[in-house]
Protein backbone atom coordinates (compact mmCIF):
# COMPACT_ATOMS: atom_id res chain seq x y z
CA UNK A 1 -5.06 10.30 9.44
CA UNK A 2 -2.13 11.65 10.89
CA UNK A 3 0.87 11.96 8.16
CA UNK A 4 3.81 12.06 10.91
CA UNK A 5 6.72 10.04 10.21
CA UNK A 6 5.83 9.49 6.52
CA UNK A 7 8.44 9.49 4.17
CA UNK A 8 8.82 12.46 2.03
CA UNK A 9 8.14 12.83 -1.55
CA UNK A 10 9.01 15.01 -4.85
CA UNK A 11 4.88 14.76 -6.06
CA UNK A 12 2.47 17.42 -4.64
CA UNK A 13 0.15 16.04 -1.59
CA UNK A 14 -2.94 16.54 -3.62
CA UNK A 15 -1.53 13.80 -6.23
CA UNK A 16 -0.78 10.69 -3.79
CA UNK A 17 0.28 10.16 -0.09
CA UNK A 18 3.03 7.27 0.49
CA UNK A 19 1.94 5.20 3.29
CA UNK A 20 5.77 4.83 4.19
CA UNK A 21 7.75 5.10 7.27
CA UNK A 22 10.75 7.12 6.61
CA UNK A 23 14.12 5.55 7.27
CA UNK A 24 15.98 7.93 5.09
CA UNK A 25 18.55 8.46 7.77
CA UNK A 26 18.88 5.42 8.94
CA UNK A 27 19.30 2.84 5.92
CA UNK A 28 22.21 2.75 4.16
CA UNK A 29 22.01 1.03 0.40
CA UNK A 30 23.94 -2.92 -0.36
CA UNK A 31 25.95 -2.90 -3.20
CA UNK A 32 24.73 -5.51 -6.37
CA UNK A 33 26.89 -8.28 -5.64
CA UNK A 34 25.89 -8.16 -1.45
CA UNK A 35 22.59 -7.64 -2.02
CA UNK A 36 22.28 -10.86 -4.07
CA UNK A 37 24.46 -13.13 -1.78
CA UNK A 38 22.32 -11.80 0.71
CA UNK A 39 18.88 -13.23 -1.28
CA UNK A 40 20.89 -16.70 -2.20
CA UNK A 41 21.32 -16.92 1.50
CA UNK A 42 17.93 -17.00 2.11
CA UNK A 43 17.87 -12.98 3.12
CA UNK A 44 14.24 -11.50 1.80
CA UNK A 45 14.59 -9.03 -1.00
CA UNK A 46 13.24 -6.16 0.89
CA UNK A 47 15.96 -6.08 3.69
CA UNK A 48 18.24 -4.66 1.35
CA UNK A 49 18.04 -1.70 -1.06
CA UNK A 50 20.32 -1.53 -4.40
CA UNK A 51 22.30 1.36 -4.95
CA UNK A 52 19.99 3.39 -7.73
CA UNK A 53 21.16 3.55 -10.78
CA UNK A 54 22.07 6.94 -12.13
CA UNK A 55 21.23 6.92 -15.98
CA UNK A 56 23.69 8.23 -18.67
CA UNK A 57 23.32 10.51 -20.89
CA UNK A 58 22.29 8.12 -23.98
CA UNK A 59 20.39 6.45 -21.83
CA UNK A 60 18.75 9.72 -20.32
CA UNK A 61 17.97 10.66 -24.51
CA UNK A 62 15.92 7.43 -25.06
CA UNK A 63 13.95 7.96 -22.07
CA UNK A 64 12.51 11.55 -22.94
CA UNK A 65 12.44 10.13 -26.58
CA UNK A 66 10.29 7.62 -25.12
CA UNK A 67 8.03 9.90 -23.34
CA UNK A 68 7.42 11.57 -26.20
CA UNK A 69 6.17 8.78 -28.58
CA UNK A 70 4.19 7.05 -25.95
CA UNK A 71 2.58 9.48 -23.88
CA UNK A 72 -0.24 9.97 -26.83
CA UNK A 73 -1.26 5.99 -26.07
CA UNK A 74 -0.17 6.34 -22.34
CA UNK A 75 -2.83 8.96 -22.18
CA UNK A 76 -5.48 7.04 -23.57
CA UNK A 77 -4.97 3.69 -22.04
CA UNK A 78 -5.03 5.63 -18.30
CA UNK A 79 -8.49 7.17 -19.52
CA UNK A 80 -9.79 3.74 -20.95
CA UNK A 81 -8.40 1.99 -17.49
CA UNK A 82 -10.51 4.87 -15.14
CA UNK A 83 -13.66 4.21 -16.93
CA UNK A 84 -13.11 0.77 -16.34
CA UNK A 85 -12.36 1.20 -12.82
CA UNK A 86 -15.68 3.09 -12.17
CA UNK A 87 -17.76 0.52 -14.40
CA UNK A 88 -16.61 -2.08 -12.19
CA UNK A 89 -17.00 -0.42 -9.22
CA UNK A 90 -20.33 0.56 -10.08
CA UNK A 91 -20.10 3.54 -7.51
CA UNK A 92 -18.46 7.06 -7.82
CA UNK A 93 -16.82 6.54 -4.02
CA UNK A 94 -13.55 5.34 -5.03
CA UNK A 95 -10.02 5.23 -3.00
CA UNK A 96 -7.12 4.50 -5.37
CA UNK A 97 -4.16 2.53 -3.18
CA UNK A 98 -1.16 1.73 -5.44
CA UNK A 99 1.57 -0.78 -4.91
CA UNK A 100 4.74 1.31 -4.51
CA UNK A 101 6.52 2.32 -6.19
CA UNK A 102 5.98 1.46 -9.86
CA UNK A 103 2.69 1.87 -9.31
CA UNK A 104 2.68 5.20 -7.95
CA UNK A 105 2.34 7.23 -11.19
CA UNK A 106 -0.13 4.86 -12.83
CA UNK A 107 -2.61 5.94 -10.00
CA UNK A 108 -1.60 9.13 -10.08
CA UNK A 109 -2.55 9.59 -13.68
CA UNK A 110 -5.72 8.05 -13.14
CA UNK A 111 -6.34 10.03 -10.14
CA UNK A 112 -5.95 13.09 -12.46
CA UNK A 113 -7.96 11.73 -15.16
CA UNK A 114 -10.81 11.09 -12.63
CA UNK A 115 -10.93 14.35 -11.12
CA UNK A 116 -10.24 16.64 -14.52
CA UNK A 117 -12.47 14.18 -17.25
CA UNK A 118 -14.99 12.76 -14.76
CA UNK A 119 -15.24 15.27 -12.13
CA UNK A 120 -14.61 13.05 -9.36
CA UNK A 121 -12.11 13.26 -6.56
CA UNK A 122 -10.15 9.78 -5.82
CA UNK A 123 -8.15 10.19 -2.95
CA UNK A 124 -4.68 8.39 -3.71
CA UNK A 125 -2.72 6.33 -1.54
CA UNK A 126 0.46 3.96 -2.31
CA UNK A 127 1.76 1.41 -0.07
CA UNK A 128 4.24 -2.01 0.23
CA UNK A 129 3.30 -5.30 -1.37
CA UNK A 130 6.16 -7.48 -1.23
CA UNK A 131 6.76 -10.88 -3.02
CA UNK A 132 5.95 -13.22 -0.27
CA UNK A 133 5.40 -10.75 2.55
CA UNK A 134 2.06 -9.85 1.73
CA UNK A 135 0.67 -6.33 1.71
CA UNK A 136 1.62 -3.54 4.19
CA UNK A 137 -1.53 -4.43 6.25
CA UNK A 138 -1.21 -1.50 8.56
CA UNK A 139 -1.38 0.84 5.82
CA UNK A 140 -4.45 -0.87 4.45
CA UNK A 141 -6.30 -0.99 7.85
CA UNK A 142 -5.21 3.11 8.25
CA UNK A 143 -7.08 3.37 4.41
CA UNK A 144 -9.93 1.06 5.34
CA UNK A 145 -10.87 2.79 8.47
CA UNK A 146 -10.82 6.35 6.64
CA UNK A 147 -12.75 5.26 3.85
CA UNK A 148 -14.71 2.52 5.57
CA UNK A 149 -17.72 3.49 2.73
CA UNK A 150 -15.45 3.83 -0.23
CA UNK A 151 -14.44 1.09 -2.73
CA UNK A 152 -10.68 0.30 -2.27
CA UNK A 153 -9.09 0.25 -6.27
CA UNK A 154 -5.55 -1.20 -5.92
CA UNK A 155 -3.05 0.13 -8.96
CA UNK A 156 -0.27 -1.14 -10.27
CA UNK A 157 2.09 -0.40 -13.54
CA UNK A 158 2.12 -3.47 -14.99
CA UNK A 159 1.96 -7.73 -14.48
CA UNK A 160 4.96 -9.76 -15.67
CA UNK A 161 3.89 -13.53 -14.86
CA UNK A 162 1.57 -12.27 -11.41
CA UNK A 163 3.71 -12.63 -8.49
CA UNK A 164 2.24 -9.31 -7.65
CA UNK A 165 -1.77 -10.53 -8.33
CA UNK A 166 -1.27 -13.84 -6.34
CA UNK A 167 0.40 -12.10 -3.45
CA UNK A 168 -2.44 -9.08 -3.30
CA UNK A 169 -5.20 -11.95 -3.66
CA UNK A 170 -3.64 -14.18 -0.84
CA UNK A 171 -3.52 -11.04 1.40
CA UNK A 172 -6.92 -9.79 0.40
CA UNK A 173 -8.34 -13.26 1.40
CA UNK A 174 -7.04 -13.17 4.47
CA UNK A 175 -7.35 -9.54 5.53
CA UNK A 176 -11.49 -10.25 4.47
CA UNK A 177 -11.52 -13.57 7.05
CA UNK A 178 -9.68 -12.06 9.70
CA UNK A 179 -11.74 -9.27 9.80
CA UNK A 180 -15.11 -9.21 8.05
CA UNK A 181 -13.46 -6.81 5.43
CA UNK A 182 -15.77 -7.23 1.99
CA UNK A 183 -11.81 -5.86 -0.39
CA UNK A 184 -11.68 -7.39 -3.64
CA UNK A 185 -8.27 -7.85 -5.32
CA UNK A 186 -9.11 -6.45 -8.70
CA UNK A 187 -5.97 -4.86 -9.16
CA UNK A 188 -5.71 -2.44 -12.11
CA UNK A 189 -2.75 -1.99 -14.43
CA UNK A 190 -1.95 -0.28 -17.50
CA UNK A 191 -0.22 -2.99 -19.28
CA UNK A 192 -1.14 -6.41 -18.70
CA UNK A 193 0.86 -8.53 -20.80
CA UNK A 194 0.77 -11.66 -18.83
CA UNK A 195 -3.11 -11.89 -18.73
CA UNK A 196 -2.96 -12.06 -14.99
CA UNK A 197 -5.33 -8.80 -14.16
CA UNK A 198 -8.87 -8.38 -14.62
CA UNK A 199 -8.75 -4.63 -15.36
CA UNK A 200 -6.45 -3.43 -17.24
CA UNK A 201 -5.55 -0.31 -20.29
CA UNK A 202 -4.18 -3.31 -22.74
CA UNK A 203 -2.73 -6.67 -22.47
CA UNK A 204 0.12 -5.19 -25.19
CA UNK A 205 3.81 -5.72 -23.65
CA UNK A 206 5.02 -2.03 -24.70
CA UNK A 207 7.33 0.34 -23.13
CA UNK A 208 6.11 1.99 -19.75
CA UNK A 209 8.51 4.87 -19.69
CA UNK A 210 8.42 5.22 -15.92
CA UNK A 211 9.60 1.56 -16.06
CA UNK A 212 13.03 3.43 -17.65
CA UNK A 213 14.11 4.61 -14.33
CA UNK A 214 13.94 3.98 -10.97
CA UNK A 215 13.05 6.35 -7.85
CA UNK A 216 13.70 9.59 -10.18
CA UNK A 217 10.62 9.04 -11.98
CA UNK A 218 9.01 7.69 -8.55
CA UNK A 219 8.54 10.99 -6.82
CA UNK A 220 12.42 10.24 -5.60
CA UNK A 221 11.24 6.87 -3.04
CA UNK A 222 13.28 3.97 -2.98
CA UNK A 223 12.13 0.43 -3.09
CA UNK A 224 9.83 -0.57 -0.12
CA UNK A 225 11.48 -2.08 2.87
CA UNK A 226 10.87 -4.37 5.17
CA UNK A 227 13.76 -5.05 7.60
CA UNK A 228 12.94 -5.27 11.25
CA UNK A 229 16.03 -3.10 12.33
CA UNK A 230 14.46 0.04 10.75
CA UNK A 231 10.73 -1.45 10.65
CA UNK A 232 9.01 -2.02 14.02
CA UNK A 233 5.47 -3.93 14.95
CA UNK A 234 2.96 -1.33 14.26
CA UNK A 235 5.23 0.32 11.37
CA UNK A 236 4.17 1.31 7.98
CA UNK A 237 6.93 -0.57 5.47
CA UNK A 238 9.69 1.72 5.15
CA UNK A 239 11.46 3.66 1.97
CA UNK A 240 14.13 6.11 1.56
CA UNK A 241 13.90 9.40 -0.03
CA UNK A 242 16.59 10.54 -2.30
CA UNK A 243 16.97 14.60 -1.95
CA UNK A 244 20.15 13.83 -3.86
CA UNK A 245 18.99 13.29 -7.11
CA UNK A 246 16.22 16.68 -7.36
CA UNK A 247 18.22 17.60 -9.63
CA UNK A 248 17.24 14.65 -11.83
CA UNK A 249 14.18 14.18 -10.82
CA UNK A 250 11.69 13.58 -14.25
CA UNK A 251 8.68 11.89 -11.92
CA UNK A 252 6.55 15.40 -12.36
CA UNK A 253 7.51 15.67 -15.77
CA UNK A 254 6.00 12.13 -16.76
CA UNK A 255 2.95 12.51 -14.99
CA UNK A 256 2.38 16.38 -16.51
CA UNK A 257 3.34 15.29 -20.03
CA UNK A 258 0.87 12.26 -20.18
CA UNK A 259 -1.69 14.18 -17.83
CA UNK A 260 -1.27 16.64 -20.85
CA UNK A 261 -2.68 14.84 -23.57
CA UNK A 262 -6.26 13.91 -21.61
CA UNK A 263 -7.96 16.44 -23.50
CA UNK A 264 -7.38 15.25 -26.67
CA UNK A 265 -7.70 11.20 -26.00
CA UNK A 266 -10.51 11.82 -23.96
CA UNK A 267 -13.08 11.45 -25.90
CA UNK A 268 -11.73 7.79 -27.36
CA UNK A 269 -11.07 6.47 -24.22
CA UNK A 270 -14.91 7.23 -23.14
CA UNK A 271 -16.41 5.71 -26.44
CA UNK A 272 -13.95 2.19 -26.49
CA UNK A 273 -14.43 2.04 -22.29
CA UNK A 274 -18.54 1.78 -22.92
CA UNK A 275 -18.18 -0.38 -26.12
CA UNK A 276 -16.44 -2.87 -24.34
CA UNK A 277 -16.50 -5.06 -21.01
CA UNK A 278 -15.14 -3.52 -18.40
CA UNK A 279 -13.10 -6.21 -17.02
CA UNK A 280 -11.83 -9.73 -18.55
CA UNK A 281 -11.13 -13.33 -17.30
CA UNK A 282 -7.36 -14.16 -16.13
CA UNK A 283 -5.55 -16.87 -18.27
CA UNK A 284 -2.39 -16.72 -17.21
CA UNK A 285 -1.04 -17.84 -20.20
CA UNK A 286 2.41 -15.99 -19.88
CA UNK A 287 3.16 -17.73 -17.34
CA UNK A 288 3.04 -21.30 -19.12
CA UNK A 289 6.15 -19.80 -21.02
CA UNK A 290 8.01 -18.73 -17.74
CA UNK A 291 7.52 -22.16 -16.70
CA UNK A 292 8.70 -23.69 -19.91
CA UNK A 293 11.85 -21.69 -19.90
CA UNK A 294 12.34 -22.39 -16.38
CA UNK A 295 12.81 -26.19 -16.90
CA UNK A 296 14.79 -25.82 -20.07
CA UNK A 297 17.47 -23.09 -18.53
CA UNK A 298 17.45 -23.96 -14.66
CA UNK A 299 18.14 -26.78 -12.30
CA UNK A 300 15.50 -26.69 -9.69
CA UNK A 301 13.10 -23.81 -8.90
CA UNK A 302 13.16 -20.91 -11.10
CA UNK A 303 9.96 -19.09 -11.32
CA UNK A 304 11.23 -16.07 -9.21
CA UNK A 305 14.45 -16.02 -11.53
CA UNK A 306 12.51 -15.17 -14.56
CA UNK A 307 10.99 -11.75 -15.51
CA UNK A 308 8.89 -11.65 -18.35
CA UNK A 309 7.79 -8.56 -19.68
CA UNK A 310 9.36 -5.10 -21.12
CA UNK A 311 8.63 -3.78 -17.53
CA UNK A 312 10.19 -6.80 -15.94
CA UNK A 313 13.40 -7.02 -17.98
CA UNK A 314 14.07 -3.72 -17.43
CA UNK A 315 14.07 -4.15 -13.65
CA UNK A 316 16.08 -7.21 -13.80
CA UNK A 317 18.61 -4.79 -15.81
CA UNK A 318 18.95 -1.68 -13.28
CA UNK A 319 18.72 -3.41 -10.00
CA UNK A 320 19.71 -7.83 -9.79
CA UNK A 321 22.40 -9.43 -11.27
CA UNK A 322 21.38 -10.39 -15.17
CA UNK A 323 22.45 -13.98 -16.57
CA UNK A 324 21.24 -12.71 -19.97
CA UNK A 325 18.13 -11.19 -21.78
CA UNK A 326 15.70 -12.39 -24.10
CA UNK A 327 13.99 -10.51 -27.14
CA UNK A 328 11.02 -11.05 -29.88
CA UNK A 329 12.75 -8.80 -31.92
CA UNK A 330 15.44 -6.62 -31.57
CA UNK A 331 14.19 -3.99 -34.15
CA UNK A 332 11.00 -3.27 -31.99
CA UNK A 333 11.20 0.87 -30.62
CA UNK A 334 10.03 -0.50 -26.86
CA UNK A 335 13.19 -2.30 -26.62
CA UNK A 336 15.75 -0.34 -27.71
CA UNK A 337 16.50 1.03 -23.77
CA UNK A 338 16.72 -2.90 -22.84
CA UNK A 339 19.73 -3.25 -25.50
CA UNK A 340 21.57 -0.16 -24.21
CA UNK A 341 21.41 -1.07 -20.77
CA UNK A 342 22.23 -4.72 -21.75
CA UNK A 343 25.46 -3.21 -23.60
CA UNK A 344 26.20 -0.79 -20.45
CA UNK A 345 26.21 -3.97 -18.11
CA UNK A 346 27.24 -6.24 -20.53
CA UNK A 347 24.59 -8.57 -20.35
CA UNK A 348 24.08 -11.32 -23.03
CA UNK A 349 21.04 -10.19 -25.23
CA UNK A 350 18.94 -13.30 -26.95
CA UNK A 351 16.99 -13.31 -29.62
CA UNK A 352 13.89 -15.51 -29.80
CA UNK A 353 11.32 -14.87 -32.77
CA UNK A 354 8.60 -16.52 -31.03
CA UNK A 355 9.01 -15.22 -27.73
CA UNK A 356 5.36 -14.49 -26.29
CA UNK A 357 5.87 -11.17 -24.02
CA UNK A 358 8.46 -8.81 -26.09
CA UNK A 359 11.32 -9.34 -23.49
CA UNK A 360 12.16 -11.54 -20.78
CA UNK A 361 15.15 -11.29 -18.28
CA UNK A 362 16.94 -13.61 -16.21
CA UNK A 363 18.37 -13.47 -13.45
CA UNK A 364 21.83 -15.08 -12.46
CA UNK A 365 21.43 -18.16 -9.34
CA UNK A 366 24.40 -20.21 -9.78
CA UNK A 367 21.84 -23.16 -10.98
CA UNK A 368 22.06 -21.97 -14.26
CA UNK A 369 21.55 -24.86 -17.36
């Protein structure tokens, strides 16, 4: 597998390999407001990059703060979601392939967890899903034909209402027609609030840290792209890599700080992974309240407007343009970051007792109720 043109990254090559060309020299980021004229227009998402947002200081606080209350349960839930992952495999040849880029840590905790609780080496891969695009299906038939014996695990942070789960199972389906491929599209996440993934750490809508920030807890890679200016036939999806912020850069700090905790969750993880199935059925029931809000606050279709999820609303708040947020409670530790970026940008915060996931952000359209 030849790693030429890849984009570079701020992780170690034993941890993960981005299956991204690198047009770091080339592509040059949209501001906010361009970026979403561009999308109105009918533009794709991926054509553009935002500018990253550079945390501040307050902001920067409540991140480690968050780090260091989670990464006890962060820990665990990555052990309890690689047992699961071999259960349901039911075979020790495993390739991890995570859906950059907040997937990217996820799988390489549990690429870590494998190799130093399990003794098992996972090689690790991340590559470009995109909203729908489909999956980077040159990247997947470079994986495929490495590992042609291996079970293929896709990995990704979190679900919000499954955007992410329809568009890997549509590709899946017809990747496995076109070519007599036997993938499955059991993705794994750690938090699976909208009940939308099979495999999964919990179905708890809690802080992620690494959904705080953006590319400097992402091994410094932007967003994927997918513009055909920078991204030819036969091209991986593309991605930036942002030398400019090393000296920010927290992405091998998360990983190390949760990887550091294995030994002492370990054992917990084991015991709840065999005392319970390893997978469960998908209900989908968050999305029934993204399409409830979408018919009481929008005129026409909304779906892609609204974010539900701590994860979710947190992207909505560093990189679209936010009409307002919504909150269970505003008391609750794993939104505290979504209130001080809501004050930063001074976006409307809601609060709605009976709110199912813990946060939900919208996005401004213009067709507003």
């Amino acid at each position: 597998m030849s790693m030429a043109g890849l984009v570079k990254t701020s992780y170690p090559k034993e941890d993960i390999t981005f299956l991204l060309k690198d047009v770091t020299e080339e592509f040059v980021e949209s501001t906010l407001e361009e970026r979403e004229a561009a999308v109105r227009s009918g533009a794709h998402y991926s054509e553009r990059l935002p500018i990253e947002y550079r945390p501040s200081e307050e902001y920067t606080r409540l991140y480690h703060s968050s780090v260091e209350k989670t990464k006890g349960r962060l820990s665990y839930l990555i052990g309890l979601l690689a047992h699961r992952i071999l259960a349901n495999a039911g075979a020790e040849r495993v390739v991890l392939v995570s859906l950059a880029r907040a997937g990217s840590p996820i799988g390489i905790l549990v690429r870590r967890y494998a190799a130093q609780l399990l003794d098992l080496d996972w090689p690790h891969y991340s590559v470009s899903i995109l909203r729908g695009k489909g999956i980077d299906e040159k990247a997947l038939e470079t994986i495929y034909e490495a590992y042609p014996d291996s079970r293929i695990q896709f990995i990704d942070g979190w679900t919000g209402k499954g955007a992410i789960q329809n568009e890997l199972t549509r590709s899946i389906e017809r990747l496995n027609n076109e070519k007599g491929w036997n993938l499955t599209d059991d993705m794994a996440v750690l938090a699976d609030p909208g009940a939308c993934a099979v495999l999964f750490g919990t179905r708890d809508d809690f802080l992620i840290p690494s959904a705080c920030l953006n590319a400097t807890v992402s091994g410094l890679i932007s967003r994927t792209i997918l513009n055909e200016r920078f991204v030819g036939e036969g091209d991986y999806h593309g991605a930036k890599f942002y030398a400019e912020m090393a000296g920010e850069d927290m992405s091998n700090d998360f990983v190390d700080q949760v990887s550091s905790m294995f030994p002492s969750t370990a054992e917990a993880a084991k015991e709840d992974a065999a005392a319970q199935p390893a997978t469960a059925e998908r209900t989908w029931e968050g999305m029934k309240e993204v399409e409830e809000i979408g018919r009481r606050l929008y005129t026409g279709k909304s779906d892609h407007l609204i974010k539900p999820g701590v994860g979710e609303t947190t992207r909505v708040l560093l990189r679209r343009s936010p009409w307002k947020i919504m909150v269970r409670n505003p008391d609750n530790p794993d939104v505290q970051h979504l209130l001080l970026l809501a004050k930063e940008k001074e976006v409307p915060v809601e609060v709605v007792p009976n709110l199912f996931y813990q946060a939900i952000g919208l996005i401004r359209s213009g067709n507003e109720i």
